[in-house]
N, C-alpha and C. Protein backbone atom coordinates (compact mmCIF):
# COMPACT_ATOMS: atom_id res chain seq x y z
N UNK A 1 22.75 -9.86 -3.47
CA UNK A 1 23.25 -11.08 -4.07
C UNK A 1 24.62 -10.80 -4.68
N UNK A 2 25.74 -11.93 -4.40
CA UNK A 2 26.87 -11.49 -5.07
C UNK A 2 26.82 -12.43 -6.10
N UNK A 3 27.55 -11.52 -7.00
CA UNK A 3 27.83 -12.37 -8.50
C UNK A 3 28.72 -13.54 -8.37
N UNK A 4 28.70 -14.42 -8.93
CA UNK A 4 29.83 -15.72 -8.67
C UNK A 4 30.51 -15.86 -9.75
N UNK A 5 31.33 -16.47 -10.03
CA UNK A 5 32.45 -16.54 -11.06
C UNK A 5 31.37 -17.42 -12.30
N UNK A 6 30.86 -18.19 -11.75
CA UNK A 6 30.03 -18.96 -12.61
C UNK A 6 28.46 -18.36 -13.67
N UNK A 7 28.21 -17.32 -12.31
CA UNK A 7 27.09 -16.45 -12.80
C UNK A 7 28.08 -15.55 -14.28
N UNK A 8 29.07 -15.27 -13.98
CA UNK A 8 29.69 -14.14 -14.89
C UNK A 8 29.84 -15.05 -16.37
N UNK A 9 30.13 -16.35 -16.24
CA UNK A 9 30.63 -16.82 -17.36
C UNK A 9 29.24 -17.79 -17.96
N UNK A 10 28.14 -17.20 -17.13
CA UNK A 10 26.78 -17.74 -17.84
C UNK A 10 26.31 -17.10 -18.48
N UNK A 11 25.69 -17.61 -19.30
CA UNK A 11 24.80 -16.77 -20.56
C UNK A 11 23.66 -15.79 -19.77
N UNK A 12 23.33 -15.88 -18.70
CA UNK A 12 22.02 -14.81 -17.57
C UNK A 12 22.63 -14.01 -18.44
N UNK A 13 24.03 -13.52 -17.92
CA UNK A 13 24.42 -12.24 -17.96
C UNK A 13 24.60 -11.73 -18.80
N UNK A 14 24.53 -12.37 -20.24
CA UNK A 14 25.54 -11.85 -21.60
C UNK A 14 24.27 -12.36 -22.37
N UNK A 15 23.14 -11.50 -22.55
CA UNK A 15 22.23 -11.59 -23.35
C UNK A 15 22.24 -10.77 -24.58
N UNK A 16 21.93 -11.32 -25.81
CA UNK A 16 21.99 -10.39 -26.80
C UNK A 16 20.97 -9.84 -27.52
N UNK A 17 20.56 -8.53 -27.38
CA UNK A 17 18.84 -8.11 -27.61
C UNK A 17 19.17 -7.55 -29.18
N UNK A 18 20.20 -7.63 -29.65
CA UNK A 18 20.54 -7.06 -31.08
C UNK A 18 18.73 -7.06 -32.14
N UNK A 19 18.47 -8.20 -32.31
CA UNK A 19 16.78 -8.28 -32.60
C UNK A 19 16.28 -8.54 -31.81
N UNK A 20 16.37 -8.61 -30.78
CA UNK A 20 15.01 -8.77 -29.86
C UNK A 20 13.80 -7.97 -29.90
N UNK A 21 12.94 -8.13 -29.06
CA UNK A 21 11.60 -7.20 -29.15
C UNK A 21 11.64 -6.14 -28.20
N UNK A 22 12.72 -6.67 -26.83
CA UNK A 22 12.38 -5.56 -25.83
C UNK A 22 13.77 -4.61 -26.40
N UNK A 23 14.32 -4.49 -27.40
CA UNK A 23 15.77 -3.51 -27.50
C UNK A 23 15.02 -2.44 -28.19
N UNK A 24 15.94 -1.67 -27.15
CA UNK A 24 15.19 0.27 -26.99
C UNK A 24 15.87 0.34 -27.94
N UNK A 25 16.50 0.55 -28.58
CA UNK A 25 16.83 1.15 -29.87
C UNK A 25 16.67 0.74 -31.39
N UNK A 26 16.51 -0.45 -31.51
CA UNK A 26 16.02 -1.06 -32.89
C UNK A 26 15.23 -0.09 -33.96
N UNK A 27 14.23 0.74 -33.17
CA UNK A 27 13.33 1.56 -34.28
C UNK A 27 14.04 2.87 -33.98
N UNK A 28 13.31 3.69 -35.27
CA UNK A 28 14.27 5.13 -35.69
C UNK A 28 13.32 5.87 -34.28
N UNK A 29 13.37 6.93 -34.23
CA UNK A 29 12.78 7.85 -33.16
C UNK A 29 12.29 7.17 -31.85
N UNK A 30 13.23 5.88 -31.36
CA UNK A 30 12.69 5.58 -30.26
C UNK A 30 12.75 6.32 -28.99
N UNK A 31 12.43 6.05 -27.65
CA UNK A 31 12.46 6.92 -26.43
C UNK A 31 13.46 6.76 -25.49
N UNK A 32 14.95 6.96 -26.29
CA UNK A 32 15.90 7.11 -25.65
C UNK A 32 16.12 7.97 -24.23
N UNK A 33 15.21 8.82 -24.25
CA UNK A 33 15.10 9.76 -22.78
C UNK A 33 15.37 9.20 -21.68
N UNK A 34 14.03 8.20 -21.81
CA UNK A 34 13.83 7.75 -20.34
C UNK A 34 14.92 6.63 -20.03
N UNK A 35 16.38 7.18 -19.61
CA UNK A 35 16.64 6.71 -18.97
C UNK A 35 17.81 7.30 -17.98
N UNK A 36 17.46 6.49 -16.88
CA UNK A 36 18.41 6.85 -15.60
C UNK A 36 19.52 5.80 -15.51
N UNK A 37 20.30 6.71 -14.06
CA UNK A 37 21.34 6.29 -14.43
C UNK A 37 21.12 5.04 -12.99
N UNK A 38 21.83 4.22 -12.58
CA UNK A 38 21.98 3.14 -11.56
C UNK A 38 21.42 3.19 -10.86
N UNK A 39 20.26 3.09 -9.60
CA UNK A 39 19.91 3.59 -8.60
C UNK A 39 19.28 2.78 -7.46
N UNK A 40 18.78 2.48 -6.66
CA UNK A 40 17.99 1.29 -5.57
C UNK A 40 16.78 1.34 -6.48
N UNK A 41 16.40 1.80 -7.13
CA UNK A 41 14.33 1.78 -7.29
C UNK A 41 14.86 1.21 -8.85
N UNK A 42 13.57 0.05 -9.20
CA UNK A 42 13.95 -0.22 -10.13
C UNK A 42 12.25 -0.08 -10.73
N UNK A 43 11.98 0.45 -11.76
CA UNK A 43 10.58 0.49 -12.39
C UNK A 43 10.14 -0.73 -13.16
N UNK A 44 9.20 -1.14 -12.95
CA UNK A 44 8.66 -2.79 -13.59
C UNK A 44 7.77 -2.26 -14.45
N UNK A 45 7.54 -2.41 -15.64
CA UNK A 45 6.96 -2.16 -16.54
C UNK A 45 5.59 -3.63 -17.55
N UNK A 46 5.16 -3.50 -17.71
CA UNK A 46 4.57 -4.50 -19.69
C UNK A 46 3.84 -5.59 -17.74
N UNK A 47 3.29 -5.27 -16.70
CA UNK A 47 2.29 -6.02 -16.28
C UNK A 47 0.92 -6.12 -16.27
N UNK A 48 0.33 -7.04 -16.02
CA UNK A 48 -1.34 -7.03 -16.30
C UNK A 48 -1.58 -6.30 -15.39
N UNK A 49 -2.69 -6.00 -15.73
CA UNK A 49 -3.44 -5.07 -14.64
C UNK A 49 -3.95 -5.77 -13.49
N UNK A 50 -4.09 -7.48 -13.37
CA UNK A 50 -3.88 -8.31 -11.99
C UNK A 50 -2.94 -8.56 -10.86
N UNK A 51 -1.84 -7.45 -11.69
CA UNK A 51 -0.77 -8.28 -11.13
C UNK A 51 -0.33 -7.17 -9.40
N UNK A 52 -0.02 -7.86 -8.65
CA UNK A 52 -0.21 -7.68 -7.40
C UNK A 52 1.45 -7.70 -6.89
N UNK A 53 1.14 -6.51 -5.44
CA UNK A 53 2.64 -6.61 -4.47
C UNK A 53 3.44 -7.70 -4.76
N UNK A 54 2.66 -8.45 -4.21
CA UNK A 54 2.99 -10.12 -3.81
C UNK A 54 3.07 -10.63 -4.76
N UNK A 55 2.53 -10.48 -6.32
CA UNK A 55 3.51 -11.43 -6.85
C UNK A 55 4.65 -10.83 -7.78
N UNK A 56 4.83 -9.61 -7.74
CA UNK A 56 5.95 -8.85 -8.01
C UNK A 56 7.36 -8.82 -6.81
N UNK A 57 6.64 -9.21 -5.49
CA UNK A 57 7.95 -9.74 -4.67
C UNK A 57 8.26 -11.40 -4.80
N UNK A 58 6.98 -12.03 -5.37
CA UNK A 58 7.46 -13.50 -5.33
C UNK A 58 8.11 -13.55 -6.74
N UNK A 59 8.28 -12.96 -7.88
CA UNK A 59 9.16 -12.74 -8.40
C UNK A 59 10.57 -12.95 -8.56
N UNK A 60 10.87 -11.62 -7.57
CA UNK A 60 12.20 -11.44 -7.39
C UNK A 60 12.55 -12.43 -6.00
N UNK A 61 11.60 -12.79 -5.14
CA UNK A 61 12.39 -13.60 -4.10
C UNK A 61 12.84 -14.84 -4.66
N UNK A 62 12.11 -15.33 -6.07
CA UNK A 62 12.11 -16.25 -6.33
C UNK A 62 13.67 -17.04 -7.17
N UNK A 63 14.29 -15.67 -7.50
CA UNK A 63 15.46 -15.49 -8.11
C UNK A 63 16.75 -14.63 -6.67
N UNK A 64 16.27 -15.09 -5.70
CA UNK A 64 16.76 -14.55 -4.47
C UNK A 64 17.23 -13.24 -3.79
N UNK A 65 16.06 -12.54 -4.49
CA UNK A 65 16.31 -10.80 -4.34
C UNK A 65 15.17 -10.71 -3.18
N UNK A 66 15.64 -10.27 -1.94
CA UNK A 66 14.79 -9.58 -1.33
C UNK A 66 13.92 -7.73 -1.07
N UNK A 67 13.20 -7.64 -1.50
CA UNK A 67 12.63 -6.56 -2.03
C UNK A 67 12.37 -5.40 -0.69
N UNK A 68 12.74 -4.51 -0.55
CA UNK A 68 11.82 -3.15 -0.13
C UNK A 68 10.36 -2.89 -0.10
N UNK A 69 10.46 -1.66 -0.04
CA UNK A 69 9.29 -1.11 -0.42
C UNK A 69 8.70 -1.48 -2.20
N UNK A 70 7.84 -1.60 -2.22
CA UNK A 70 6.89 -2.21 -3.55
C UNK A 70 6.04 -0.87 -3.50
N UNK A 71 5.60 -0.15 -4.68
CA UNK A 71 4.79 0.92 -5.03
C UNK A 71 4.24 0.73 -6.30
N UNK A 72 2.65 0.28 -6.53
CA UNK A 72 2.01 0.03 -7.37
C UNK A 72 1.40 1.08 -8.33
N UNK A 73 1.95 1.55 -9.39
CA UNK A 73 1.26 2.77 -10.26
C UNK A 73 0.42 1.95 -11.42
N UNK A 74 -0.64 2.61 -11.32
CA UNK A 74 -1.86 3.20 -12.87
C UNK A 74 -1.35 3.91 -13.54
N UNK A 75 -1.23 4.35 -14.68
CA UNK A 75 -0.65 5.48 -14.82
C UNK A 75 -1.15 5.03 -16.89
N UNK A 76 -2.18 5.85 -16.89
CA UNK A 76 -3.28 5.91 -18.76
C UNK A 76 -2.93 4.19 -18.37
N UNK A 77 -3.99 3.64 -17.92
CA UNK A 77 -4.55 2.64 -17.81
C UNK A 77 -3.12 1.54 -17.99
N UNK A 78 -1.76 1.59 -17.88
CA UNK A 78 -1.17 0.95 -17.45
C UNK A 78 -0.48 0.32 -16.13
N UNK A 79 -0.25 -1.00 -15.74
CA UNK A 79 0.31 -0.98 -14.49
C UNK A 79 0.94 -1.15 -14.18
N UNK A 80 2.00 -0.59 -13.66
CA UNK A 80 3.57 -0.74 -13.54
C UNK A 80 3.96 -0.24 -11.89
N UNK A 81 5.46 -0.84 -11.32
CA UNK A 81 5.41 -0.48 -9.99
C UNK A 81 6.77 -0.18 -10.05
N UNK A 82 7.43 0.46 -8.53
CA UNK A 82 8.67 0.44 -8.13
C UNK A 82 9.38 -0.31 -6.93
N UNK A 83 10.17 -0.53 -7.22
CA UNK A 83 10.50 -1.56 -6.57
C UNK A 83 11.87 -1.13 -5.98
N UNK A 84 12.21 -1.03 -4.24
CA UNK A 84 13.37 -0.97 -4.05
C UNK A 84 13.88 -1.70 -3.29
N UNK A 85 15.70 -1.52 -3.56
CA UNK A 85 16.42 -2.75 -3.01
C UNK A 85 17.44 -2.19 -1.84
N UNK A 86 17.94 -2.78 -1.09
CA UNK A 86 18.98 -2.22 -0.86
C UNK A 86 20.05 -1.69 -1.20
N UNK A 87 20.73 -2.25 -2.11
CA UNK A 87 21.85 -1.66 -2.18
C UNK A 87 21.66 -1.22 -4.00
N UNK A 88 22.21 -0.20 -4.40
CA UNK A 88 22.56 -0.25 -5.83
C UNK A 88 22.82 -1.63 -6.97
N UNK A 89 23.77 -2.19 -6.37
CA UNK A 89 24.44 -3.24 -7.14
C UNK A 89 23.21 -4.36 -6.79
N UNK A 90 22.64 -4.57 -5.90
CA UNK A 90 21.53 -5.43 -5.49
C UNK A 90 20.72 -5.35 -7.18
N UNK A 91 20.06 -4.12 -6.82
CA UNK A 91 19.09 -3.29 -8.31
C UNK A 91 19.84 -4.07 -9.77
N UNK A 92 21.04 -3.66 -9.79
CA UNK A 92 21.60 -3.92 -10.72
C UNK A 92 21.63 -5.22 -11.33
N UNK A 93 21.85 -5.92 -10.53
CA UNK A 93 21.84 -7.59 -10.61
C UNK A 93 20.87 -7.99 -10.62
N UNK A 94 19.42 -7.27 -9.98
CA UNK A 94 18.03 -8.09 -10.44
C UNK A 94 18.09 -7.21 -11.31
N UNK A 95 18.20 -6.05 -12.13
CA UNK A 95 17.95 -6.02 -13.46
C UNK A 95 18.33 -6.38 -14.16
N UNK A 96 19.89 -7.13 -14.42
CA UNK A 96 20.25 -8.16 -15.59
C UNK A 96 19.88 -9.20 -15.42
N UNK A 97 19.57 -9.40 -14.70
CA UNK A 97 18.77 -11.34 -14.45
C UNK A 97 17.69 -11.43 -14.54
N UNK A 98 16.60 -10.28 -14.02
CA UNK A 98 15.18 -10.22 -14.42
C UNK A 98 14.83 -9.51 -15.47
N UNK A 99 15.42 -8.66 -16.27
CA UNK A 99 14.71 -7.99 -17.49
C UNK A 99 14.14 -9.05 -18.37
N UNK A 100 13.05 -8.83 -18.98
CA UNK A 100 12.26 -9.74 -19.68
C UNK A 100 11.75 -11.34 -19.12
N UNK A 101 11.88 -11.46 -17.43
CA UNK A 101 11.66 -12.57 -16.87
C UNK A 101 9.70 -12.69 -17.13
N UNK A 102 9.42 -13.88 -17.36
CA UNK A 102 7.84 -13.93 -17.26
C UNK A 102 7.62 -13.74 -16.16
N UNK A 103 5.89 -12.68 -15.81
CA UNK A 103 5.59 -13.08 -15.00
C UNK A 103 3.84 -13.31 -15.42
N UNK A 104 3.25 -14.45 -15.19
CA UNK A 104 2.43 -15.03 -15.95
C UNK A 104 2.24 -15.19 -16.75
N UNK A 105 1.79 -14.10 -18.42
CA UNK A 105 2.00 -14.19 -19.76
C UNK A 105 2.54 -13.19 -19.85
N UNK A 106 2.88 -12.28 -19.02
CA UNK A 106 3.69 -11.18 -19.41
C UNK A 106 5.25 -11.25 -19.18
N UNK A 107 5.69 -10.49 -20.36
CA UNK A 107 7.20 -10.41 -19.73
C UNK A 107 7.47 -9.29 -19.42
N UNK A 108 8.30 -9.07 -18.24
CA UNK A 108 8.29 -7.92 -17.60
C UNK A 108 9.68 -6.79 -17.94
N UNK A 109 9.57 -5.46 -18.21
CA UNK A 109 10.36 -4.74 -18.33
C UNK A 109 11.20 -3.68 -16.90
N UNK A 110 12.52 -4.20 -17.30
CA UNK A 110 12.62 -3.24 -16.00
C UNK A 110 13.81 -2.68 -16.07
N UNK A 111 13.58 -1.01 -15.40
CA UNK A 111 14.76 0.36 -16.07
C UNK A 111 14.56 0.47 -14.71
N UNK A 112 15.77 1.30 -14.85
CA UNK A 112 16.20 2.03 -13.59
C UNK A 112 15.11 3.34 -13.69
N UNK A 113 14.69 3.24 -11.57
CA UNK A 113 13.49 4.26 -11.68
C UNK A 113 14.53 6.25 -11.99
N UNK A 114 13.42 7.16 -12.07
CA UNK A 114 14.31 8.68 -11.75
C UNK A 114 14.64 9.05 -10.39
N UNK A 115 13.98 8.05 -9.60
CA UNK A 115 13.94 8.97 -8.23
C UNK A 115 13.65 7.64 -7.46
């Protein structure tokens, strides 16, 4: 997806998590580690344990990202997946447009995967 002049000068893009709930840094000793740097795989995080391929690609198709490979992890009873795109900048752009998008009652978190 390319960015449009209009997308740039919309609020999507220029969100401010200063208090928000999902901003990684707000508390003292948070888990600054985990993170990578730009990459095709993007990690989806904070889903129910219902939540399925299909509606983690109807998701993103729904915001006009066509998805890759989809990889569903358990991981201490959480469920979270990876998700890849084609191109880098693809990743990039569904992660500023989808971070914290609902998906049913959840809102979904999403970092760049390590690998």
């Amino acid at each position: 997806k390319v960015i449009s002049k209009e997308d740039l000068s919309g609020s999507a893009l220029h969100r401010d998590y200063t208090n928000h709930r999902l901003h990684r840094f707000r508390r003292a000793g948070s888990h600054a580690y985990n993170f990578f740097p730009p990459g095709k795989v993007l990690h989806v995080s904070n889903l129910h344990p219902c939540t399925t391929e299909d509606d983690i690609e109807e998701l993103f198709m729904e915001r006009g990202f066509r998805c890759g490979r989809i990889k569903m992890l358990n991981i201490d009873k959480r469920t979270m997946a990876l998700v890849e795109f084609d191109t880098i900048d693809t990743a990039v752009t569904a992660l500023v447009l989808l971070h914290d998008a609902a998906l049913g009652q959840n809102h979904v978190k999403l970092s760049f995967s390590k690998g």
